[in-house]
C-alpha atoms as a PDB file:
ATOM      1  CA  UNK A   1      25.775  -6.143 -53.588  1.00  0.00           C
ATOM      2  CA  UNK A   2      23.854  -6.765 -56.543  1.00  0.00           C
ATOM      3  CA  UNK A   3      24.327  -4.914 -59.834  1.00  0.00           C
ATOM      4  CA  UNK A   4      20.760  -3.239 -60.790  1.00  0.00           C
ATOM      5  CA  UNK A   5      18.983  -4.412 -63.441  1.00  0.00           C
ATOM      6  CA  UNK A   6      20.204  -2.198 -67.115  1.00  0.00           C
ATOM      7  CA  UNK A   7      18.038  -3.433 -69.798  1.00  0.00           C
ATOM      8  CA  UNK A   8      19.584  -0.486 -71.958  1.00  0.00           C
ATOM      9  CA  UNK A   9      21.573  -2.643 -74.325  1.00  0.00           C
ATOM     10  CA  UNK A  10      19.445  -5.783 -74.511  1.00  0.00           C
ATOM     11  CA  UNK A  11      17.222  -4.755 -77.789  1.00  0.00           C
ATOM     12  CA  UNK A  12      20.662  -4.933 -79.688  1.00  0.00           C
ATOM     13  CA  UNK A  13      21.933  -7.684 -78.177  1.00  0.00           C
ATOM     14  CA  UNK A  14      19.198  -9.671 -79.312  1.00  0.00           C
ATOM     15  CA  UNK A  15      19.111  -7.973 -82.756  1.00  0.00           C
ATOM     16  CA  UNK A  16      22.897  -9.138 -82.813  1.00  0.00           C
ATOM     17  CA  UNK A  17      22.010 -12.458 -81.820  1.00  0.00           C
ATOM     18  CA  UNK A  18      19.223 -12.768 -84.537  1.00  0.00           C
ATOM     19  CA  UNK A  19      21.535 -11.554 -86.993  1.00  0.00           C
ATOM     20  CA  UNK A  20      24.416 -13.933 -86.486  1.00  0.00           C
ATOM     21  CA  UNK A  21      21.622 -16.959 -85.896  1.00  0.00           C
ATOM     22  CA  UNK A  22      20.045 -16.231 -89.786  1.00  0.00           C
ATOM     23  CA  UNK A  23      23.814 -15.844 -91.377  1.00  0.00           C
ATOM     24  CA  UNK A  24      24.559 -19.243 -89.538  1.00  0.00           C
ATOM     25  CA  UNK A  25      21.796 -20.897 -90.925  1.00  0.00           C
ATOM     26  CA  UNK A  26      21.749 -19.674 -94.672  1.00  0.00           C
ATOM     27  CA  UNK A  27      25.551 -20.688 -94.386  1.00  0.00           C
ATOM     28  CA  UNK A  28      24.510 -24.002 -93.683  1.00  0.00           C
ATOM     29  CA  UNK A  29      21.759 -24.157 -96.133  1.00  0.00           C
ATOM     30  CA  UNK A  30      24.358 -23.489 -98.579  1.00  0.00           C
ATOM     31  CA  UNK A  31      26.362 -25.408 -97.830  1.00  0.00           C
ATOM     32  CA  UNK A  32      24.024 -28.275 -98.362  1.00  0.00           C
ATOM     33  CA  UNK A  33      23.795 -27.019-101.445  1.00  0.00           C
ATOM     34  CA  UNK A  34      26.776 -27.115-102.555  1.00  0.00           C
ATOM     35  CA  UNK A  35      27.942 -30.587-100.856  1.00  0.00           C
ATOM     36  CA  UNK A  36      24.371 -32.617-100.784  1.00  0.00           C
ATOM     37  CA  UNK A  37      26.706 -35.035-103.320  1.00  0.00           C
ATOM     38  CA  UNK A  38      29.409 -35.554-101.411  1.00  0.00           C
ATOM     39  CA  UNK A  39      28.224 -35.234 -97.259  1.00  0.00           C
ATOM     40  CA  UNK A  40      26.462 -38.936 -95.751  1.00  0.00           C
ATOM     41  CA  UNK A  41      23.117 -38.922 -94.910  1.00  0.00           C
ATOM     42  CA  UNK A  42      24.073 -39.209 -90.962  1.00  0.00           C
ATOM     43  CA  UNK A  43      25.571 -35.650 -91.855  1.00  0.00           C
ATOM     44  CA  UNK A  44      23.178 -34.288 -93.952  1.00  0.00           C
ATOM     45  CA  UNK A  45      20.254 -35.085 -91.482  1.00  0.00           C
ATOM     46  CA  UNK A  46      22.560 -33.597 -88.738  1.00  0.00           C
ATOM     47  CA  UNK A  47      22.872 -30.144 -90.187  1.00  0.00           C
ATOM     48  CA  UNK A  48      18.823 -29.764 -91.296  1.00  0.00           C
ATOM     49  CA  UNK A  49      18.203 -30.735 -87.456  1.00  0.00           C
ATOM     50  CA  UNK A  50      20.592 -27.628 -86.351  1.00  0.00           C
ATOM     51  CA  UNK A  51      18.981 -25.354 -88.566  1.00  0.00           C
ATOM     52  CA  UNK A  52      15.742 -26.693 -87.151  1.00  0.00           C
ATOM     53  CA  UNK A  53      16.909 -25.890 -83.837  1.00  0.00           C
ATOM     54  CA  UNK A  54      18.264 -22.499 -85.082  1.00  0.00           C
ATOM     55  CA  UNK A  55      14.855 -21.456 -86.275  1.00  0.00           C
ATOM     56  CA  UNK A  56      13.834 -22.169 -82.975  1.00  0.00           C
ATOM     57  CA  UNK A  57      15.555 -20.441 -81.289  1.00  0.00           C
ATOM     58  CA  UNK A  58      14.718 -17.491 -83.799  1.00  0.00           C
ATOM     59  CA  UNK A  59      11.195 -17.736 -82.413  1.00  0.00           C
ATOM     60  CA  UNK A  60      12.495 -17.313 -79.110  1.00  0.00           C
ATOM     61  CA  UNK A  61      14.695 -14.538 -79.840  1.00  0.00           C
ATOM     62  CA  UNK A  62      11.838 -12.258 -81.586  1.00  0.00           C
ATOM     63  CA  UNK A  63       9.384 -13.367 -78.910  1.00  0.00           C
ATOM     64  CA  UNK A  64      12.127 -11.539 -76.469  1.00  0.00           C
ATOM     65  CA  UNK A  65      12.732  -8.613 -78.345  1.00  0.00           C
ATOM     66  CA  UNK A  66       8.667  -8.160 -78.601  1.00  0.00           C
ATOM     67  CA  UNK A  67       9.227  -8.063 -74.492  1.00  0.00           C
ATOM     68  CA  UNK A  68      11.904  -6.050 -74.418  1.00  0.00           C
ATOM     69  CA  UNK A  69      10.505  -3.572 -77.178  1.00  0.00           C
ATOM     70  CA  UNK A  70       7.704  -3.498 -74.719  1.00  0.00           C
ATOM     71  CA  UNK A  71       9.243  -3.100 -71.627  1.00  0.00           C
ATOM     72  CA  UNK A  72      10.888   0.227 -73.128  1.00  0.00           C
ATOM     73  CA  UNK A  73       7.842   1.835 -74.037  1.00  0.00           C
ATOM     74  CA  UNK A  74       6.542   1.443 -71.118  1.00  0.00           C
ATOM     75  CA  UNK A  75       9.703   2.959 -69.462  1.00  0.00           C
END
């Protein structure tokens, strides 16, 4: 049998999941920083191109939690 739907926990599971996805790309960003000298191109380019992705996927992420901030009001 199916396990019913519990939407309880999702709100903080995407608030966790925001969190960790910002500290992962200011991490990077310094990094950068800090290395631009010494990291290739190839690798440089690399990294901007995951933070791209990263932000996203941030989009994504609030445009959930807008649903799911929704869906509980109307609970």
């Amino acid at each position: 049998m199916a396990k019913p739907d519990n939407r309880a926990d999702n709100a903080a599971h995407l608030q966790k999941s925001i969190n960790n996805t910002i500290e992962n790309m200011e991490q990077t960003e310094e990094y950068l920083a800090e290395h631009a000298e010494e990291i290739s191109p190839q690798e440089k380019e690399t990294l901007q191109a995951k933070n791209e992705r990263r932000e996203q996927s941030l989009d994504a992420y609030r445009e959930e939690m807008r649903d799911e901030t929704a869906h509980q009001e109307s609970q």
